[in-house]
Structure formats: C-alpha cells, structure tokens
N, C-alpha and C. Protein backbone atom coordinates (compact mmCIF):
# COMPACT_ATOMS: atom_id res chain seq x y z
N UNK A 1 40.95 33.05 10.12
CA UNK A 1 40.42 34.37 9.87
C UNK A 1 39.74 34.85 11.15
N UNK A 2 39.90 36.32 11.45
CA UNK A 2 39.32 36.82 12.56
C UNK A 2 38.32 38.09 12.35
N UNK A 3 37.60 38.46 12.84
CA UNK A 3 36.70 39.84 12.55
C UNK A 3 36.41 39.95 14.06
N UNK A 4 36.62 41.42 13.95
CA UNK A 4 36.71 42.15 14.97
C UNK A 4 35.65 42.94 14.95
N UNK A 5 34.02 42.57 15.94
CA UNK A 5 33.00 43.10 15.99
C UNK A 5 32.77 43.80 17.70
N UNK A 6 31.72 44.26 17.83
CA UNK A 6 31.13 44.59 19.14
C UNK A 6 30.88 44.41 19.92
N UNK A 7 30.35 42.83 19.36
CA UNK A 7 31.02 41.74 20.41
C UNK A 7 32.01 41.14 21.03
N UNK A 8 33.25 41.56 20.39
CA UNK A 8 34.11 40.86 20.61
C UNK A 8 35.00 40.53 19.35
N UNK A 9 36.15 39.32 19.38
CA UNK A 9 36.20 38.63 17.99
C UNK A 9 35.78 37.66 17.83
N UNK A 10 35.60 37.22 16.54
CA UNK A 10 35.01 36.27 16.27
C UNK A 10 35.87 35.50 14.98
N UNK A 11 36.07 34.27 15.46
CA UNK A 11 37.15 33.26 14.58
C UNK A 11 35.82 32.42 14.08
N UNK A 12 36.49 32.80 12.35
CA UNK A 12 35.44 31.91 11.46
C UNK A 12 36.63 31.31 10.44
N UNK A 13 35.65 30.12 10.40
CA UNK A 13 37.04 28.94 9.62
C UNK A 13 36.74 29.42 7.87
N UNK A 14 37.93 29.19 6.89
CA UNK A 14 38.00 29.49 5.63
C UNK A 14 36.81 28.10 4.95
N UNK A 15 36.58 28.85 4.19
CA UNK A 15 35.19 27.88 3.64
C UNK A 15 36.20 26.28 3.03
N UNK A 16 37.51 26.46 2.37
CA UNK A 16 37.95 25.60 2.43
C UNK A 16 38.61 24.53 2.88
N UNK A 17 38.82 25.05 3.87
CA UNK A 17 38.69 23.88 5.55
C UNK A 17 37.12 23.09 6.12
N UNK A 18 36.51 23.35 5.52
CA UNK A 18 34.87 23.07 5.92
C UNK A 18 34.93 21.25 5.55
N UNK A 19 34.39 20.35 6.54
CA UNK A 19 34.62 18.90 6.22
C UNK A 19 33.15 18.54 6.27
N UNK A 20 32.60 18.38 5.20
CA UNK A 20 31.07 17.51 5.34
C UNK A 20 31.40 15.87 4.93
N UNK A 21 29.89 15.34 5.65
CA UNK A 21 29.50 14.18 6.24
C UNK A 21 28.42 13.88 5.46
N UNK A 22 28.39 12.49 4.92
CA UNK A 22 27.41 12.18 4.23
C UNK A 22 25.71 12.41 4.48
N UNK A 23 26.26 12.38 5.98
CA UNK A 23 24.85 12.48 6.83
C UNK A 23 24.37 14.01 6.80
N UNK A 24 25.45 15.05 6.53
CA UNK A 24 24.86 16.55 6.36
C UNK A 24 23.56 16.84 5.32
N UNK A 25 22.67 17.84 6.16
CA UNK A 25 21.70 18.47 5.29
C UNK A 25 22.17 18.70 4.14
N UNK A 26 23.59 19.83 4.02
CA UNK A 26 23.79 20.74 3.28
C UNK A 26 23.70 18.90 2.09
N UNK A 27 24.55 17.96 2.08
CA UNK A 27 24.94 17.16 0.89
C UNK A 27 23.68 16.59 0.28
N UNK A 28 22.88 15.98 1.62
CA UNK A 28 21.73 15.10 1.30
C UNK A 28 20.46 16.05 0.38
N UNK A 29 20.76 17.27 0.00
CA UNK A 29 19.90 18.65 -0.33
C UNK A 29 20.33 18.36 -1.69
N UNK A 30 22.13 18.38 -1.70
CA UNK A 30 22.67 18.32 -3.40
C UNK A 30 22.15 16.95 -3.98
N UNK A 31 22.22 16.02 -2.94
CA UNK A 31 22.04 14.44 -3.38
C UNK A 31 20.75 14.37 -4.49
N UNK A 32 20.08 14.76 -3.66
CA UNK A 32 18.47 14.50 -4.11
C UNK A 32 18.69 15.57 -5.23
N UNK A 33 19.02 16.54 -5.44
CA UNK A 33 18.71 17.50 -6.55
C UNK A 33 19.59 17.04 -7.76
N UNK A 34 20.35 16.18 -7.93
CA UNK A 34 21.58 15.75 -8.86
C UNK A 34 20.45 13.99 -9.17
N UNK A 35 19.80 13.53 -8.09
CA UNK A 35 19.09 12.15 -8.59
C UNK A 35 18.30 12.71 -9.14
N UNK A 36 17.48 13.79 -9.09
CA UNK A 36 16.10 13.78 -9.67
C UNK A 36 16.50 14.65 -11.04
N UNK A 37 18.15 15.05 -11.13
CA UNK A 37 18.42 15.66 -13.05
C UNK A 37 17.75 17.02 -12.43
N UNK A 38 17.16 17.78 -11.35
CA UNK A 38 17.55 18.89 -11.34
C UNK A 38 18.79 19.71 -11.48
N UNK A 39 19.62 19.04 -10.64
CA UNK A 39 21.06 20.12 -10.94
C UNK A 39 22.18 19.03 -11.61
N UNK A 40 23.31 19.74 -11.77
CA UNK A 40 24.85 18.90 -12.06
C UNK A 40 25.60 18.87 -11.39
N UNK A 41 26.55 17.93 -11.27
CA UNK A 41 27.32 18.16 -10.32
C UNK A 41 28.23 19.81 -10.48
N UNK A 42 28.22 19.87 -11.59
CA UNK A 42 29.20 21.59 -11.44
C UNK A 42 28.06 22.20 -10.85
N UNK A 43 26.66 22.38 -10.17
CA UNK A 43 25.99 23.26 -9.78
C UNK A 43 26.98 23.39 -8.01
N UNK A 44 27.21 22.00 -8.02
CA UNK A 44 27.42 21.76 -6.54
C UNK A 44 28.56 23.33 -6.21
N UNK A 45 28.57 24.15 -5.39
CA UNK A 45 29.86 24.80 -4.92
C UNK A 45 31.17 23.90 -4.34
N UNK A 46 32.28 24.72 -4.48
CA UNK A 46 33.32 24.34 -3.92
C UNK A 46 33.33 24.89 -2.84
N UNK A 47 32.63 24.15 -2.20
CA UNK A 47 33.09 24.32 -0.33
C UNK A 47 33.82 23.15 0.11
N UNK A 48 34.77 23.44 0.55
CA UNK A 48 35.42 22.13 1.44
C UNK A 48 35.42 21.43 0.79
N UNK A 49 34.88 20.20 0.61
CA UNK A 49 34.75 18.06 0.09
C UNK A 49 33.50 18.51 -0.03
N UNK A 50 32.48 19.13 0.09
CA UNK A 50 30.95 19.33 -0.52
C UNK A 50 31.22 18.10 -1.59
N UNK A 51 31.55 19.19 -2.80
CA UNK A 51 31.52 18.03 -4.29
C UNK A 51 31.87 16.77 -4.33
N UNK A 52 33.29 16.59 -3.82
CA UNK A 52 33.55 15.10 -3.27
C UNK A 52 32.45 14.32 -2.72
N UNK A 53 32.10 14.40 -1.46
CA UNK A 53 30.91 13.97 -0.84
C UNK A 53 29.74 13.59 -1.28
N UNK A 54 29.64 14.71 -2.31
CA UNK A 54 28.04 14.80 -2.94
C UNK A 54 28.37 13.38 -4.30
N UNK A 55 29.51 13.80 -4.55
CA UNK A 55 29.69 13.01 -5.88
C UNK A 55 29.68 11.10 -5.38
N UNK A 56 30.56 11.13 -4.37
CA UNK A 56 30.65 9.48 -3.83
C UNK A 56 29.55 9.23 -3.47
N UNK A 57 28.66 9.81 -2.64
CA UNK A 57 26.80 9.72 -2.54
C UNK A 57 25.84 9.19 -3.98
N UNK A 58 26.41 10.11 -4.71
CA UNK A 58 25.61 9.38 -5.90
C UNK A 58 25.89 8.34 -6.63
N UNK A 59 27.24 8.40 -6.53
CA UNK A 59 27.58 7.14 -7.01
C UNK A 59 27.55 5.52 -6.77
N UNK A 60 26.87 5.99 -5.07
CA UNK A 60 26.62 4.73 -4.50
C UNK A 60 25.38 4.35 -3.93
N UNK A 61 24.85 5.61 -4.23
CA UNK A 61 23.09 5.36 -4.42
C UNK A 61 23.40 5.12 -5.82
N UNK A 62 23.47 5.15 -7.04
CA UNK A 62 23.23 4.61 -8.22
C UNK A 62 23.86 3.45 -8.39
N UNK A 63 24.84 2.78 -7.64
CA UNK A 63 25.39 1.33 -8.31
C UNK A 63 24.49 0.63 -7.35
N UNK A 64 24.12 0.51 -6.08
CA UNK A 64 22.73 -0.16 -5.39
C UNK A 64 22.38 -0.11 -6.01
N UNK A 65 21.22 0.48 -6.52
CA UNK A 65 20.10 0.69 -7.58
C UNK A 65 20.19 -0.05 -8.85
N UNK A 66 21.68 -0.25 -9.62
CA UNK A 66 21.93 -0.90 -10.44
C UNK A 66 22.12 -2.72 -10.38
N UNK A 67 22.58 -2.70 -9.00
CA UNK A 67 22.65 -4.12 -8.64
C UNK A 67 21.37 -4.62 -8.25
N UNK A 68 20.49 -3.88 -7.59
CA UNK A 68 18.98 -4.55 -6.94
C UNK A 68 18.01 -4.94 -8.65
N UNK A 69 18.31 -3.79 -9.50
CA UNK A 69 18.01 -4.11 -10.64
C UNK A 69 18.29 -5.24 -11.44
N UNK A 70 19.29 -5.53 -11.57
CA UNK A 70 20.29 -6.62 -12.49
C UNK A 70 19.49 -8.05 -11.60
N UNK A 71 19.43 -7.68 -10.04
CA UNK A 71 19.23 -8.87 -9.63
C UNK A 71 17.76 -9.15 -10.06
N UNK A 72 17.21 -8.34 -10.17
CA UNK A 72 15.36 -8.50 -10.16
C UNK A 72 15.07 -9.11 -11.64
N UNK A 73 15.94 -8.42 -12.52
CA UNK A 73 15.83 -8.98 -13.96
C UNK A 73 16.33 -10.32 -14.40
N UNK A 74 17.58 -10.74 -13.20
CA UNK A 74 17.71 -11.97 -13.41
C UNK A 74 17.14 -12.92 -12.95
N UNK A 75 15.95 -12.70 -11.48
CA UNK A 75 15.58 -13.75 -10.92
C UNK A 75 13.87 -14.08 -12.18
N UNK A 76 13.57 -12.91 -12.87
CA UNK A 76 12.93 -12.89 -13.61
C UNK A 76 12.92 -13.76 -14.94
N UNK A 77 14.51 -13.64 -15.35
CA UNK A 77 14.84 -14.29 -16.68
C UNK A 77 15.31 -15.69 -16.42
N UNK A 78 15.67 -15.79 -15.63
CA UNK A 78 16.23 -17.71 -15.36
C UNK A 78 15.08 -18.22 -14.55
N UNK A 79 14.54 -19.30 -14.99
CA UNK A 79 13.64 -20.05 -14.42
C UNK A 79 14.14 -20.54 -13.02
N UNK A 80 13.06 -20.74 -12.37
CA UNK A 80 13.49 -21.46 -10.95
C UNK A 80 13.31 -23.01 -11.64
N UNK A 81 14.11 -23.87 -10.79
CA UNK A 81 13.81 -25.48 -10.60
C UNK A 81 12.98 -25.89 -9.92
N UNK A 82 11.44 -26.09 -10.10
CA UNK A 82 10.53 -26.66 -9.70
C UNK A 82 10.15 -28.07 -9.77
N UNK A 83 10.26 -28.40 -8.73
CA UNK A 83 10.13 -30.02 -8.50
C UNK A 83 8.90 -30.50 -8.28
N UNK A 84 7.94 -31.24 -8.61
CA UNK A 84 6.77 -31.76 -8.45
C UNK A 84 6.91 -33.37 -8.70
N UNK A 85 6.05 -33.36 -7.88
CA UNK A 85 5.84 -34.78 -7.34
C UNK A 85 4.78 -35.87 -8.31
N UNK A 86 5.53 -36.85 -8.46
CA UNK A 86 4.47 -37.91 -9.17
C UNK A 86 3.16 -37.48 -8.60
N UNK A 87 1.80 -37.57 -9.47
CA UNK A 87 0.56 -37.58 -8.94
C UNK A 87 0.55 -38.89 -8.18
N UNK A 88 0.02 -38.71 -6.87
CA UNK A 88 -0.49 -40.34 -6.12
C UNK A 88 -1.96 -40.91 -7.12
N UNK A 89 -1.86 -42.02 -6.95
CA UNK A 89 -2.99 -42.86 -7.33
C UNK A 89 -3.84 -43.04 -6.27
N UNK A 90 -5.18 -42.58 -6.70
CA UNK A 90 -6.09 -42.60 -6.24
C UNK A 90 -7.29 -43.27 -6.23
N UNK A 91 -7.73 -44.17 -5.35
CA UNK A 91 -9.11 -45.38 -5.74
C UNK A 91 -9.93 -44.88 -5.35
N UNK A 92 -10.98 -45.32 -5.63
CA UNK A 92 -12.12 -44.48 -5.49
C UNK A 92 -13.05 -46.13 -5.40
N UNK A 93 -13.85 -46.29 -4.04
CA UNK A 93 -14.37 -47.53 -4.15
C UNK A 93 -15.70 -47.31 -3.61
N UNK A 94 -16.92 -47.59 -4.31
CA UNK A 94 -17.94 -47.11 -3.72
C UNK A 94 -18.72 -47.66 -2.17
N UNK A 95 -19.27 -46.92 -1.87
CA UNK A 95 -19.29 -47.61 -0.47
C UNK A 95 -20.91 -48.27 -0.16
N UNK A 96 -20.76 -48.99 0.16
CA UNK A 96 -21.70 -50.26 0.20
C UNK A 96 -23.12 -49.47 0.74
N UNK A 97 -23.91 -49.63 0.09
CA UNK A 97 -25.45 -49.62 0.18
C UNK A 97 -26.33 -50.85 0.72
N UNK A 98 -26.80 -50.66 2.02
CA UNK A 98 -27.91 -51.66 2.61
C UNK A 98 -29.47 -51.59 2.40
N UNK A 99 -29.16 -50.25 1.87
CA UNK A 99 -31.14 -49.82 1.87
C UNK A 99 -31.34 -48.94 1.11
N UNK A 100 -31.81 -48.89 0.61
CA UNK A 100 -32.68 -47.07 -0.46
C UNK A 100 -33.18 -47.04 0.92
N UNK A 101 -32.45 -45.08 0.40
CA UNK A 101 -32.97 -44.55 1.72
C UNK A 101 -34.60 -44.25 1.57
N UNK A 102 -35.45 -44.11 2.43
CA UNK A 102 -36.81 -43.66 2.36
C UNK A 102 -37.10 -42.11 2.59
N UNK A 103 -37.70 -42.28 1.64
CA UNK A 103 -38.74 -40.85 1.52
C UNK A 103 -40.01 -40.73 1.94
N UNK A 104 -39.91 -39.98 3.00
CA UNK A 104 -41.92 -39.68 3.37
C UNK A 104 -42.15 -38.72 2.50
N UNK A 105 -43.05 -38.71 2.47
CA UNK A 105 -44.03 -37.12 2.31
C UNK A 105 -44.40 -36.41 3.42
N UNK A 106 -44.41 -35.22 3.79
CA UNK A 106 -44.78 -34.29 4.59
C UNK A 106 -46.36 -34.31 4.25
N UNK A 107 -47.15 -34.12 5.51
CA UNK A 107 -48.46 -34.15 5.12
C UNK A 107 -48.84 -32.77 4.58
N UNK A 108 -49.65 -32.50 3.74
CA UNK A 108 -49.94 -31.51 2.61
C UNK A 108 -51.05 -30.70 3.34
N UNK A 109 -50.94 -29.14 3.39
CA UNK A 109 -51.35 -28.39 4.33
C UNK A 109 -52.56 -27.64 2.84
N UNK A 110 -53.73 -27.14 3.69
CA UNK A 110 -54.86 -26.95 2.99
C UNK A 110 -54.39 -25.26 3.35
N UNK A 111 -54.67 -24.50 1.83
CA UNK A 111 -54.54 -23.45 2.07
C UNK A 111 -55.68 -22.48 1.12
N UNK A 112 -56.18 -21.45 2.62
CA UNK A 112 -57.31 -21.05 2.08
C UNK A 112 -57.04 -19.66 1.42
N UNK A 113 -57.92 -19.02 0.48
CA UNK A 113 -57.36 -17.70 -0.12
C UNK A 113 -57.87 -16.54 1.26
N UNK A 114 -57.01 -15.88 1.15
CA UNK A 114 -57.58 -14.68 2.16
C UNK A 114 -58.10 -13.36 0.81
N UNK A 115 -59.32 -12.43 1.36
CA UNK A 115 -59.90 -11.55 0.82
C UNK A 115 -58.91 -10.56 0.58
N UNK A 116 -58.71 -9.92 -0.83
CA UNK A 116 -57.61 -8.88 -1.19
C UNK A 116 -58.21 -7.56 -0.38
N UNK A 117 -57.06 -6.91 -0.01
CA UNK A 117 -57.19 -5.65 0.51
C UNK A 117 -56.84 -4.72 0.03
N UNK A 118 -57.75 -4.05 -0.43
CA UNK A 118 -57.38 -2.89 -1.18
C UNK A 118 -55.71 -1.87 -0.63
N UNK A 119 -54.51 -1.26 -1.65
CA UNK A 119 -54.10 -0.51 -1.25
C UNK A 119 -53.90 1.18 -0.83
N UNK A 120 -55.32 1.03 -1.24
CA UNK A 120 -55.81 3.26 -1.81
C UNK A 120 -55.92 2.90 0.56
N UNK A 121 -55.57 4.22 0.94
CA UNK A 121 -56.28 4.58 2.32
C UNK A 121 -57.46 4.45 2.14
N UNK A 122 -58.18 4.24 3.00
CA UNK A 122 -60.07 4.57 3.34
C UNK A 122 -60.62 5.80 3.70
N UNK A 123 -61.38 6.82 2.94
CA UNK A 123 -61.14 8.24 3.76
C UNK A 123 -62.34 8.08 4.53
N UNK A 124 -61.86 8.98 5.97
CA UNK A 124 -62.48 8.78 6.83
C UNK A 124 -62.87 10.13 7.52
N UNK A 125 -64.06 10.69 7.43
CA UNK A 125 -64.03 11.32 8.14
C UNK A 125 -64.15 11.58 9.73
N UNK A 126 -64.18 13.28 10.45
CA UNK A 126 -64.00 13.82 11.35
C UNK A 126 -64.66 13.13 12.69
N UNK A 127 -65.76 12.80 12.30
CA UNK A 127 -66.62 12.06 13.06
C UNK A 127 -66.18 10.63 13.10
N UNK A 128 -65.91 9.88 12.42
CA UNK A 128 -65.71 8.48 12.42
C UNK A 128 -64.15 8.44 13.29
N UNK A 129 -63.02 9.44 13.21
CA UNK A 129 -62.21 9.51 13.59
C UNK A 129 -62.27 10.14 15.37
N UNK A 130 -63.13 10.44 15.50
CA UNK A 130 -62.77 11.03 17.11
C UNK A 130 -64.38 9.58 17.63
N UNK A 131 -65.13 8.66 16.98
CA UNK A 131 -65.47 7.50 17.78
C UNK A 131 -64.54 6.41 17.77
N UNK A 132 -63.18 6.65 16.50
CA UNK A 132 -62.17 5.99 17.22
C UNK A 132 -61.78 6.00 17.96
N UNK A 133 -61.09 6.68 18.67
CA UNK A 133 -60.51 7.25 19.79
C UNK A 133 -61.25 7.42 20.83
N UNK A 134 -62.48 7.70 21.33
CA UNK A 134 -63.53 7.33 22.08
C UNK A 134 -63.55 6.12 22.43
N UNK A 135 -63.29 5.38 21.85
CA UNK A 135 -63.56 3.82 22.32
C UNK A 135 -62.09 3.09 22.60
C-alpha cells in the first residue's frame, strides 16, 4: 500500500503482514492482561500472528507454572529418606578430686549510716545567694 502525502510517498505494510515477537510490547501488554482474567483471548485483535503469539505465550507461561507446582506438591507429599545415625555411647567418668576446694571469707567491712538529706530545695534568699558567689 502507498499514500501519497506532502511529503512525499509513503509505503505502509498491510496490518496482515505485521510479524510479532514474543519479546514485543504490543504481546507482552496482551500477555499480562489475558493472565490476570482481564481480557480473552478474542479481545486480542487480528493483526498479523498477534493472537498466535499472544496465545503460545500463555500457554507456556501456564504449563511452567503448572510443572513448578506439581513439583512443589510432590516434594511436599513424599517423604525424604532420612538417615540417622546410631546414638554414640557416651561415658561419663567423674574426675578425680584431691582436695575440697577452700573457702575464705572476705574480711567484713563496717558500715556507717550517713545523715538523710532532705529532697524539698533549701530556700535561699537574695542575700545568702550573692555571699555565695562572693566567696
């Protein structure tokens, strides 16, 4: 097809010659909107292999998904073979005593009461406060 503008012409290909790539925006846009049950595949247009494309995409993001599953449920449902080892025997022999150990006493410290101090402030006045500071 050709159109004949002001520019010049301009050759534009028929929408049904159009070849998309899994890796295209336009598919990876339908992909996600057909996984998440927003659209259907009849939403998809007939452009080119669009639908094709879009359709083999899902179908192989969903059988992954089905196999990583199947596997997770089975490593879940069949026991592993766990092997454990005889317990070792263990002696236990006490170990020889030459002496009770000795105990001092710490010598015992005399402790005197100190006078309670009141917690109220002391009020003080104007005068008593500037022969503080004076001295």
């Amino acid at each position: 097809m050709m159109y004949y503008t002001a520019k010049g012409v301009l050759k534009v290909m028929k929408p049904s010659r159009l070849r998309f790539k899994k890796e295209d925006q336009f598919v990876k846009m339908y992909v996600r909107q057909l996984l998440r049950k927003a659209k259907t595949l009849e939403d998809v247009p007939e452009i080119g292999n669009l639908k094709d494309v879009v359709k083999a995409e899902v179908e192989r993001i969903e059988r992954e998904y089905e196999e990583k599953h199947k596997k997770a449920v089975e490593e879940v449902t069949t026991p592993k073979e766990v092997v454990t080892e005889a317990p070792k025997e263990v002696v236990v022999t006490p170990a020889p005593v030459s002496e009770q150990p000795k105990v001092e006493e710490a010598p015992k410290e005399v402790v005197t009461p100190t006078p309670a101090v009141s917690e109220t402030p002391k009020e003080t006045t104007e005068t008593e406060r500037k022969e503080e500071h004076a001295e």
